[in-house]
C-alpha atoms as a PDB file:
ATOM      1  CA  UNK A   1       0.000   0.000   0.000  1.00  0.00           C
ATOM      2  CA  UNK A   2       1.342   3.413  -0.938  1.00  0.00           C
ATOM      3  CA  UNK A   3       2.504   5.190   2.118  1.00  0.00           C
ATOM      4  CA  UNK A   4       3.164   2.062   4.418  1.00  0.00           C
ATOM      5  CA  UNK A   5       7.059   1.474   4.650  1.00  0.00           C
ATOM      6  CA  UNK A   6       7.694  -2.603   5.341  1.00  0.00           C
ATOM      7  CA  UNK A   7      10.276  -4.059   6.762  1.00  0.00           C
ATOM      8  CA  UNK A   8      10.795  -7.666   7.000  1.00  0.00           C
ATOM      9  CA  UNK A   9      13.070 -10.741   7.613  1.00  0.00           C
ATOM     10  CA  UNK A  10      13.803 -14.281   8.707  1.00  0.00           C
ATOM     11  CA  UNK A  11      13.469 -15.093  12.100  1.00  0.00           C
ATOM     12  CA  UNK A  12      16.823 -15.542  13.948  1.00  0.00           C
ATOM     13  CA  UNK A  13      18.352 -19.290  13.721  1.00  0.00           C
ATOM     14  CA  UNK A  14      16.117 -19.609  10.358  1.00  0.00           C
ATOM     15  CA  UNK A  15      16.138 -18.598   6.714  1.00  0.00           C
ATOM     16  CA  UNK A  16      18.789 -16.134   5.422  1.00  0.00           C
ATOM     17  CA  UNK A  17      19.462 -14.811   9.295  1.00  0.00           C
ATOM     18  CA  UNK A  18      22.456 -15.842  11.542  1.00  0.00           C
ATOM     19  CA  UNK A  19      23.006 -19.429  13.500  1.00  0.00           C
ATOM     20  CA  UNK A  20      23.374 -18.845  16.567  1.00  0.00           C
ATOM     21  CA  UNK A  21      23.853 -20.861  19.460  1.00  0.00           C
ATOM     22  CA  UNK A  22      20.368 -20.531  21.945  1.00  0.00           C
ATOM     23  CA  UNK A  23      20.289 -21.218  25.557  1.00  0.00           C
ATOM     24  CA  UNK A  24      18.985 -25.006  26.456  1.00  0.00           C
ATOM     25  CA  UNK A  25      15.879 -23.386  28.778  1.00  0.00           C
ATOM     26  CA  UNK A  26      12.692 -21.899  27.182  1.00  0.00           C
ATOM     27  CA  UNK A  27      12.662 -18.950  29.094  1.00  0.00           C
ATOM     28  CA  UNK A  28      16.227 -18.359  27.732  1.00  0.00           C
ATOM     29  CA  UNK A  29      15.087 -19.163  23.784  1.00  0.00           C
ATOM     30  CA  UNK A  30      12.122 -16.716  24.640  1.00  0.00           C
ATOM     31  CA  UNK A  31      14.603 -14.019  26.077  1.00  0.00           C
ATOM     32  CA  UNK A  32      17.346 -14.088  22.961  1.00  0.00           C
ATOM     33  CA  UNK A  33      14.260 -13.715  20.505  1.00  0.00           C
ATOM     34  CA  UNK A  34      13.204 -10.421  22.094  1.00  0.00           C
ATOM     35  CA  UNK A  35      16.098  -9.207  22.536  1.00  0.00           C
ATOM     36  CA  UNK A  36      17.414  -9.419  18.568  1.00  0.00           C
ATOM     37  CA  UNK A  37      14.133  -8.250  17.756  1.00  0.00           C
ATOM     38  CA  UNK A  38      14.756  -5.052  19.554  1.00  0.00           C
ATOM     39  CA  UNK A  39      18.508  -4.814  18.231  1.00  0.00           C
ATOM     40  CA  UNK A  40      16.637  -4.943  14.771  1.00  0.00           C
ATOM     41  CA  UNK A  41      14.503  -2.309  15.606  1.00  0.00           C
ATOM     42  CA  UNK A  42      16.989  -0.361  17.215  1.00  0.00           C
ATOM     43  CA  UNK A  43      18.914  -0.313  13.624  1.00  0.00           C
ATOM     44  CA  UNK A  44      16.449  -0.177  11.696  1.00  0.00           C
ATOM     45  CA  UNK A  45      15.329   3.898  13.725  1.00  0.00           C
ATOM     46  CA  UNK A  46      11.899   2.568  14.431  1.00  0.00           C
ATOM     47  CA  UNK A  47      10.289   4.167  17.227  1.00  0.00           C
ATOM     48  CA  UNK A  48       6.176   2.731  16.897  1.00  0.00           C
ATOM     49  CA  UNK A  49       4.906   0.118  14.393  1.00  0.00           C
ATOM     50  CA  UNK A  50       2.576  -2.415  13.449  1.00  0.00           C
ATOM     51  CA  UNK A  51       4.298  -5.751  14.193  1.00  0.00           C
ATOM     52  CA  UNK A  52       3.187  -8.832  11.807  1.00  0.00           C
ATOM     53  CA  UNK A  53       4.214 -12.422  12.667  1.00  0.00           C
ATOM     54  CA  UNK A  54       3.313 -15.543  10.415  1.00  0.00           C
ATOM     55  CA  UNK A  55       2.891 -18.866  12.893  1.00  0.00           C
ATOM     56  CA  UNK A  56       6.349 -19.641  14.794  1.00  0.00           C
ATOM     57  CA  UNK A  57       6.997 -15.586  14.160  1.00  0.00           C
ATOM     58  CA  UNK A  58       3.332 -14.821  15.619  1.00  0.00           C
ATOM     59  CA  UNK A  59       4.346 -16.177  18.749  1.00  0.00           C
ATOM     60  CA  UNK A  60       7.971 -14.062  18.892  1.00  0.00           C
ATOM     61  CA  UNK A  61       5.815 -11.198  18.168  1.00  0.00           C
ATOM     62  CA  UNK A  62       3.738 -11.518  20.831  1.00  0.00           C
ATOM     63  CA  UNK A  63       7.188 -11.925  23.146  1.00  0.00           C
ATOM     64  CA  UNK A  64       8.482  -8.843  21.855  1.00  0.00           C
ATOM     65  CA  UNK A  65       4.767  -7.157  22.751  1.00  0.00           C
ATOM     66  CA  UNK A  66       4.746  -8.243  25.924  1.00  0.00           C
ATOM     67  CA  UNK A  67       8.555  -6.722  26.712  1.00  0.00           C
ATOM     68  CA  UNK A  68       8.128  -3.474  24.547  1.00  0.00           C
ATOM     69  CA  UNK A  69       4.478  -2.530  24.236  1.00  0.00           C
ATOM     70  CA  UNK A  70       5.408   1.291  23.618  1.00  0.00           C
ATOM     71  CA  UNK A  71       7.129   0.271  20.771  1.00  0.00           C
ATOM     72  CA  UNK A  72       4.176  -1.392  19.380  1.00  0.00           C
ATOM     73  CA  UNK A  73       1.324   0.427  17.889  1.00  0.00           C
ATOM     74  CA  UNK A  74      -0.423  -2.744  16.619  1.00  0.00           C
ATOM     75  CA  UNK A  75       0.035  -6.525  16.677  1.00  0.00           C
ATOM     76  CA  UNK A  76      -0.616  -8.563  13.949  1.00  0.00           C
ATOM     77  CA  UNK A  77      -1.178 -12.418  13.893  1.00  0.00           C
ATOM     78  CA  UNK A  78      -1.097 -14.666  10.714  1.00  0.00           C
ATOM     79  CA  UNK A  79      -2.386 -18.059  11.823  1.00  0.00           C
ATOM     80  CA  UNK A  80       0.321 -17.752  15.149  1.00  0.00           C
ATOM     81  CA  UNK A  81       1.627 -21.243  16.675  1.00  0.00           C
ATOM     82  CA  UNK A  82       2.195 -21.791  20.550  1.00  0.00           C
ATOM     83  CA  UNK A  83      -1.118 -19.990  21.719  1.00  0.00           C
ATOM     84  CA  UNK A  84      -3.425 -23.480  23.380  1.00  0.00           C
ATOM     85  CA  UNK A  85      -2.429 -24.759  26.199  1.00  0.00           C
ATOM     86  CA  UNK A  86      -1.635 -28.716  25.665  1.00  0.00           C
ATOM     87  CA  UNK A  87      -4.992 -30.661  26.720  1.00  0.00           C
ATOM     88  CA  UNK A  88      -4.823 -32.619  29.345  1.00  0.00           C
ATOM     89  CA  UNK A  89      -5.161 -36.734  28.382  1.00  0.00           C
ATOM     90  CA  UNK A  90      -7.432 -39.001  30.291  1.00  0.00           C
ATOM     91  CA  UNK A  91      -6.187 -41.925  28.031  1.00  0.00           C
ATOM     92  CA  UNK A  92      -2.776 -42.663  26.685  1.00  0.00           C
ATOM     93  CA  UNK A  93      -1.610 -42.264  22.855  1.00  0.00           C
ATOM     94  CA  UNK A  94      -2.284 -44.987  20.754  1.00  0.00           C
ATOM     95  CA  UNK A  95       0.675 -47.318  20.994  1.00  0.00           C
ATOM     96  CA  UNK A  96       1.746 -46.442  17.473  1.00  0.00           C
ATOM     97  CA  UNK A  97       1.876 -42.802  17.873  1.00  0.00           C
ATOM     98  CA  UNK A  98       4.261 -43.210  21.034  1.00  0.00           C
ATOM     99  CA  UNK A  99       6.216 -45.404  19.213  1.00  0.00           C
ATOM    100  CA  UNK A 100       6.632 -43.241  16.428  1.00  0.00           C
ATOM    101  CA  UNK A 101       7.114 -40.032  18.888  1.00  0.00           C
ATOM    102  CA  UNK A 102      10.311 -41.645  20.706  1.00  0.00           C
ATOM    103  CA  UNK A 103      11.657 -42.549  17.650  1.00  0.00           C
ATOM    104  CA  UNK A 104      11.664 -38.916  16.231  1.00  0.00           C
ATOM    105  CA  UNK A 105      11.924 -37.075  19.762  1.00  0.00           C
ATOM    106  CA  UNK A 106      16.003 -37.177  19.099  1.00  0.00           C
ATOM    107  CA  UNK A 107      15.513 -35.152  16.099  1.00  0.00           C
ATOM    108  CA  UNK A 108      14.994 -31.914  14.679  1.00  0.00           C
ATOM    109  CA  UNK A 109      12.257 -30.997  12.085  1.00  0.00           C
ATOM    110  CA  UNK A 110      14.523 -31.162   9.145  1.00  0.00           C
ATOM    111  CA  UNK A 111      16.679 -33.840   9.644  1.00  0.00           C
ATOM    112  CA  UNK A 112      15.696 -36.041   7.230  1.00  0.00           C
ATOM    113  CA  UNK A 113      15.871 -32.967   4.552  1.00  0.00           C
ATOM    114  CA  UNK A 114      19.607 -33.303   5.889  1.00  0.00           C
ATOM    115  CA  UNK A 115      20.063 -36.607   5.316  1.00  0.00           C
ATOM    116  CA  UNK A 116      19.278 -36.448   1.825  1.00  0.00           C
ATOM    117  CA  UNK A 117      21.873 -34.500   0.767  1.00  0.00           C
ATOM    118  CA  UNK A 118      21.202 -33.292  -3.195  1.00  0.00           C
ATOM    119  CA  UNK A 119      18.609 -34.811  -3.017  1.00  0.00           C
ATOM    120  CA  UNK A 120      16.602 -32.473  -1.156  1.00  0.00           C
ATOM    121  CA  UNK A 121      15.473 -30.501  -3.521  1.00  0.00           C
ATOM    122  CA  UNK A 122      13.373 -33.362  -5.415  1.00  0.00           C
ATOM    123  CA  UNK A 123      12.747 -34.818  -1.672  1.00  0.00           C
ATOM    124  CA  UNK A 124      10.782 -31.177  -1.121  1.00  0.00           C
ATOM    125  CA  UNK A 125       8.894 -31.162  -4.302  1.00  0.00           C
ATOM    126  CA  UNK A 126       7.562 -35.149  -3.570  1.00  0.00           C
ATOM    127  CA  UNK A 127       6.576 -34.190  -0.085  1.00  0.00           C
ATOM    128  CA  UNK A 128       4.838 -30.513  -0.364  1.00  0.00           C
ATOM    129  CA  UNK A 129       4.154 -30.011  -4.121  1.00  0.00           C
ATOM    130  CA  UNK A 130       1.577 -27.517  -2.541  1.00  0.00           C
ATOM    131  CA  UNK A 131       4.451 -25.185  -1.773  1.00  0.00           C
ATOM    132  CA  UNK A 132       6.203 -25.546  -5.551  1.00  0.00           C
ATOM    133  CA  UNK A 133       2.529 -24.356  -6.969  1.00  0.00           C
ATOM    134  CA  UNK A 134       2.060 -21.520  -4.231  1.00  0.00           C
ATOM    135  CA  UNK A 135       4.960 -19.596  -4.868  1.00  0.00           C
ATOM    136  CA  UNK A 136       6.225 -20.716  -8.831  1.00  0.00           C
ATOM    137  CA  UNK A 137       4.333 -18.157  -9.875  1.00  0.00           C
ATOM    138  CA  UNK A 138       6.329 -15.343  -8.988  1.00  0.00           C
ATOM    139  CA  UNK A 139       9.238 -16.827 -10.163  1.00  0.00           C
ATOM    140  CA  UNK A 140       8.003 -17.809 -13.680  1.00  0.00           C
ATOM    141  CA  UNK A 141      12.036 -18.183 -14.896  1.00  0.00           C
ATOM    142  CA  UNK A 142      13.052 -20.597 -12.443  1.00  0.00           C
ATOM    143  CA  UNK A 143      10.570 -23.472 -11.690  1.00  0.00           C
ATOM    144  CA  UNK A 144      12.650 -24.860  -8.878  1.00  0.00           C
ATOM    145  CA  UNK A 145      13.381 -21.570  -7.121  1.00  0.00           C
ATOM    146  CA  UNK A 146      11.469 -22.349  -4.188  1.00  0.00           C
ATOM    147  CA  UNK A 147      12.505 -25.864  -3.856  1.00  0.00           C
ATOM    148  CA  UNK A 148      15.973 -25.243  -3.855  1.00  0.00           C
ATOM    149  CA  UNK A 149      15.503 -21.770  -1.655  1.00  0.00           C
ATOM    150  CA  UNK A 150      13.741 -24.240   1.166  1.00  0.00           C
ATOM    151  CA  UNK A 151      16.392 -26.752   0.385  1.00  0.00           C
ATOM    152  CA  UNK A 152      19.901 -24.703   0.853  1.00  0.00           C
ATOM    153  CA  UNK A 153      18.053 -22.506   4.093  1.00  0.00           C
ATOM    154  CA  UNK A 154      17.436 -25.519   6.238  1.00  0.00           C
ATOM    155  CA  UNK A 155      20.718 -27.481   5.298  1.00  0.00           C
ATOM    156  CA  UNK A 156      22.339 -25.116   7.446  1.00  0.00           C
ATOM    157  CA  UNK A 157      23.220 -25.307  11.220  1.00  0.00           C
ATOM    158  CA  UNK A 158      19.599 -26.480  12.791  1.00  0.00           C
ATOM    159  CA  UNK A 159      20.054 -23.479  15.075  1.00  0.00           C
ATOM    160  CA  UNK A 160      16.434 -22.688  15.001  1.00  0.00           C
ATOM    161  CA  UNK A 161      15.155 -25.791  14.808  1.00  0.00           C
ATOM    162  CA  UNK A 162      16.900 -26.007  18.305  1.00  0.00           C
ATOM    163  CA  UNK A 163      15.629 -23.546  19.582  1.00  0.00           C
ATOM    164  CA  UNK A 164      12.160 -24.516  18.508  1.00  0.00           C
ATOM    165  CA  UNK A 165      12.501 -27.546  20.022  1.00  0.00           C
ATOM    166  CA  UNK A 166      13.666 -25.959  23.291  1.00  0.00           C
ATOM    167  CA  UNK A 167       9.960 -24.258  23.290  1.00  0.00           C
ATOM    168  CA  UNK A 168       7.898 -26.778  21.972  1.00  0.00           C
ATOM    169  CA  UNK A 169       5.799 -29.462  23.912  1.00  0.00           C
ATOM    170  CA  UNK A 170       5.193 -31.769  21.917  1.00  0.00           C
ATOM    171  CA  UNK A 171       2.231 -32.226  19.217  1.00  0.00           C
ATOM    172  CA  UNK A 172       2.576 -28.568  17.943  1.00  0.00           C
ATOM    173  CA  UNK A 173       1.862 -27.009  21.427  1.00  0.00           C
ATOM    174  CA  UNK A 174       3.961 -25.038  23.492  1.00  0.00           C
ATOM    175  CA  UNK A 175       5.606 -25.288  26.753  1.00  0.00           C
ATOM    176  CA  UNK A 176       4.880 -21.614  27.555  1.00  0.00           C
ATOM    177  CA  UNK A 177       1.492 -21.054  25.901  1.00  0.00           C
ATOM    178  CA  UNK A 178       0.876 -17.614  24.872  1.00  0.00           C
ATOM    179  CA  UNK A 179      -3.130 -17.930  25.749  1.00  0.00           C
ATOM    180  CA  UNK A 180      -1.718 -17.933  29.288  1.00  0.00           C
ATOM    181  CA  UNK A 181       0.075 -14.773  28.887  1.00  0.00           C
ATOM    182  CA  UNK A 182      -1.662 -12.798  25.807  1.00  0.00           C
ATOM    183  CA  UNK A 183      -4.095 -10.927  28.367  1.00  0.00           C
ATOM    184  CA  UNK A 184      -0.977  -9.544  30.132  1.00  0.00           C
ATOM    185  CA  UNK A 185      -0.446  -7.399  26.993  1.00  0.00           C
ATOM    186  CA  UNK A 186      -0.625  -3.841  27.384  1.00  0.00           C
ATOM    187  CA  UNK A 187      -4.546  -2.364  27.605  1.00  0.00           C
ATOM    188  CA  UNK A 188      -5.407  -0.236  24.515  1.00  0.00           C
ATOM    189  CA  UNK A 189      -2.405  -1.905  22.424  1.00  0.00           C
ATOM    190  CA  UNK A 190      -4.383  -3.049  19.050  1.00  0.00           C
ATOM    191  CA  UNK A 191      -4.325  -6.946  18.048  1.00  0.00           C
ATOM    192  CA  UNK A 192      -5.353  -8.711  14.594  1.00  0.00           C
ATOM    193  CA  UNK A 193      -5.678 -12.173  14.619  1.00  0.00           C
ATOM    194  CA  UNK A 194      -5.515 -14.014  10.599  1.00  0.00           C
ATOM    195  CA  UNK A 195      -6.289 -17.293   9.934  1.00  0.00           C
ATOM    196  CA  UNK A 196      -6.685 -19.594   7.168  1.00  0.00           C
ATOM    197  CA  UNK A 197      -9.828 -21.462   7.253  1.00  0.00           C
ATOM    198  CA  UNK A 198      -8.419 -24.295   5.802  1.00  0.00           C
ATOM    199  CA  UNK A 199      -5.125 -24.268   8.221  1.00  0.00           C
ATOM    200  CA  UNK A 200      -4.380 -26.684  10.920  1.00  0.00           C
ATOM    201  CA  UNK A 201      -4.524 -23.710  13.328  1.00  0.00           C
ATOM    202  CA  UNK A 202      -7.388 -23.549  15.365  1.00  0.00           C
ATOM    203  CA  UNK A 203      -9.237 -20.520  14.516  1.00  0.00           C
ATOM    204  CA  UNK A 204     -11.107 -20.371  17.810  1.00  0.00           C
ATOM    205  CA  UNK A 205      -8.205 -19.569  19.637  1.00  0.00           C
ATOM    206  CA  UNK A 206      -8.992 -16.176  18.270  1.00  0.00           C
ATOM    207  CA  UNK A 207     -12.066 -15.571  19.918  1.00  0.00           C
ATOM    208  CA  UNK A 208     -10.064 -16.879  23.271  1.00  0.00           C
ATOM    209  CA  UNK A 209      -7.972 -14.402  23.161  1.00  0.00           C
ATOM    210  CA  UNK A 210     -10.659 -12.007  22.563  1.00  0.00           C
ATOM    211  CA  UNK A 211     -11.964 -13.227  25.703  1.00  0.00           C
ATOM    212  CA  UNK A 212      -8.524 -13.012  27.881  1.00  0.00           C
ATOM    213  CA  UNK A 213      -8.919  -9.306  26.206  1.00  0.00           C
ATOM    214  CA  UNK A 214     -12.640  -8.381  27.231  1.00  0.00           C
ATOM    215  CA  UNK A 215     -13.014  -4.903  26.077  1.00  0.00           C
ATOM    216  CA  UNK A 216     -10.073  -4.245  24.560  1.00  0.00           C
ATOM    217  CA  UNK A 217      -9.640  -4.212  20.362  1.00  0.00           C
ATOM    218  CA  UNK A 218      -9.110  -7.355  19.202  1.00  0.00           C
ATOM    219  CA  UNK A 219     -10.384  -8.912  15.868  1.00  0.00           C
ATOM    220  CA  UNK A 220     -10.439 -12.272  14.394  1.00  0.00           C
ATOM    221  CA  UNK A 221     -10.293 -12.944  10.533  1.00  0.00           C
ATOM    222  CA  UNK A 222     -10.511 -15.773   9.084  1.00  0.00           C
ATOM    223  CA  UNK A 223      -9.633 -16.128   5.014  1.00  0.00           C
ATOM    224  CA  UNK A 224     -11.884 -18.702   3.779  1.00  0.00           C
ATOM    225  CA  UNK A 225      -9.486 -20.025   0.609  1.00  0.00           C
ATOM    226  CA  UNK A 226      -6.955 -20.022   2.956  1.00  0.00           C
ATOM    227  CA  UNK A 227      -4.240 -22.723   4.503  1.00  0.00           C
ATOM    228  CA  UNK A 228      -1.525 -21.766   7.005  1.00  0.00           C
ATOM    229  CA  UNK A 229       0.177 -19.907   4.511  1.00  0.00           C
ATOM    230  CA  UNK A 230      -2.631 -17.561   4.464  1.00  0.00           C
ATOM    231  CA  UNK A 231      -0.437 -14.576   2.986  1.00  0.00           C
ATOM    232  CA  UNK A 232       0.421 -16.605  -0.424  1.00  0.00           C
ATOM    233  CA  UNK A 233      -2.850 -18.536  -0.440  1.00  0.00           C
ATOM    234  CA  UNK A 234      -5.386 -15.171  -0.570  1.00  0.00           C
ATOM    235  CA  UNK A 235      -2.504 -12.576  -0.416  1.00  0.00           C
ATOM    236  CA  UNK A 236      -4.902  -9.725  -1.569  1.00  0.00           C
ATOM    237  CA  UNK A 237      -7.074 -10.525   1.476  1.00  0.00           C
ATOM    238  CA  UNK A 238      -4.467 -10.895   3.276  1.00  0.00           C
ATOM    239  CA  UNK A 239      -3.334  -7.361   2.695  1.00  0.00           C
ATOM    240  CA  UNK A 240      -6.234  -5.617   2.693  1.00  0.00           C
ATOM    241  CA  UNK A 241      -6.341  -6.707   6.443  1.00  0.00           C
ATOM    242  CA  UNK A 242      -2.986  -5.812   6.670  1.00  0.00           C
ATOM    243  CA  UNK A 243      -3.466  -2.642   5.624  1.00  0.00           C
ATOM    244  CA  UNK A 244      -6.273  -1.935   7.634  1.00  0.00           C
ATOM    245  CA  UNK A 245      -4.562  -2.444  10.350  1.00  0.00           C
ATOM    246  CA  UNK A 246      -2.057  -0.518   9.519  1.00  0.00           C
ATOM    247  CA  UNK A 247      -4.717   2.132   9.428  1.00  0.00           C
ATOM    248  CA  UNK A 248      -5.507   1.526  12.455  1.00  0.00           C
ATOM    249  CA  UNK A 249      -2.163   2.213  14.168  1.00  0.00           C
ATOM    250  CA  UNK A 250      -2.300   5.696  12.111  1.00  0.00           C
ATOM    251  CA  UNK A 251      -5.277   6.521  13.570  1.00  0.00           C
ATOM    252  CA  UNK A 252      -5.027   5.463  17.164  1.00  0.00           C
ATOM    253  CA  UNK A 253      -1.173   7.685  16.669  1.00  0.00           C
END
């Protein structure tokens, strides 16, 4: 949108960013996130903005939020991961499913993406030719752009996958669940919560937080042609919400 300046990047330990080493605690993980968040902002001059994070970046967001809420004029979340609490299990896991936890509970997301050396590339088009059709189209001169981007980003130290692992639970939830801490967020601080409707994110944890938030602004969206990458799947709804928001933080300054 004309007049809206964006900045954006890989999360630390992932993508095109640095490999760092993280501490082995969560609350350490948590603590090295928000603080290179507000070394980035710090070089980047911001003083107030709106503050968009997509799923494992929805939850740093909210981190950074809950340190720095004056730097924050509005929060936006794109189908964020780590929010539920993990339900509590009357019965045990199917055998097989404990089985086949153990075995991968040594490992890190993309090991296996490792282990196939050159490979990879092919491996990643076999697995989630969803992601090849997503994004070829913007990069009509290269079919295997994206394959081979994915490919060459996560061969590289598994520093975030570490650290990921460090904060996750088990079974996609988190050991620190932001639901817990979300209402803790400054009053009158703006929040916009995207989903795909056709994600494996559970939508109604939107309307949960709107409860931990009982009177302040919160809204819920959910993009009905949608998945988890709800930016590439329905990007122009995806930016007209953006932008309202945006509009929003404009307004409220």
């Amino acid at each position: 949108s004309s007049g809206i300046n964006a900045e954006y990047g890989d999360v630390l330990g992932f993508g095109r960013s640095s490999r760092p080493t993280f501490p082995s605690d969560p609350e350490g993980v948590e603590d090295m996130y928000v603080t290179n968040l507000e070394e980035w902002r710090k070089e980047n001059s911001l003083d107030r903005f709106t503050l968009l994070g997509h799923s494992f970046g929805g939850y740093i967001a909210c981190l950074y939020t809950l340190r720095y809420p004056e730097r924050v004029g509005h929060l936006v979340l794109a189908d964020p991961w780590g929010f539920p609490p993990m339900p509590d299990r009357t019965e045990p896991l199917p055998l097989r499913w404990r089985l086949v936890i153990n075995v991968l509970k040594p490992f890190n997301i993309f090991s296996g993406l490792r282990a196939a050396g050159p490979l990879g590339p092919s491996l990643i088009n076999k697995i989630r030719p969803d992601l090849q059709k997503k994004f070829s189209g913007r990069m009509p001169t290269d079919p295997d752009a994206i394959s081979n981007y994915i490919y060459h980003c996560n061969v590289q130290n598994p520093s975030g996958e570490v650290a990921f692992k460090t904060l996750h639970a088990g079974l996609g939830f988190a050991k620190r669940p932001m639901l817990d801490r979300i209402g803790q967020i400054q009053s009158g601080l703006p929040i916009s919560m995207v989903y795909g409707a056709q994600s494996w994110m559970d939508p109604s944890i939107g309307y949960r937080v709107q409860d931990a938030r009982e009177g302040e602004h919160v809204t819920v969206e959910l993009i009905l042609r949608a998945g988890h990458h709800v930016y590439a799947d329905d990007p122009d709804r995806f930016n007209t919400v953006v932008n309202a928001a945006c509009s929003t933080f404009e307004n409220i300054s």
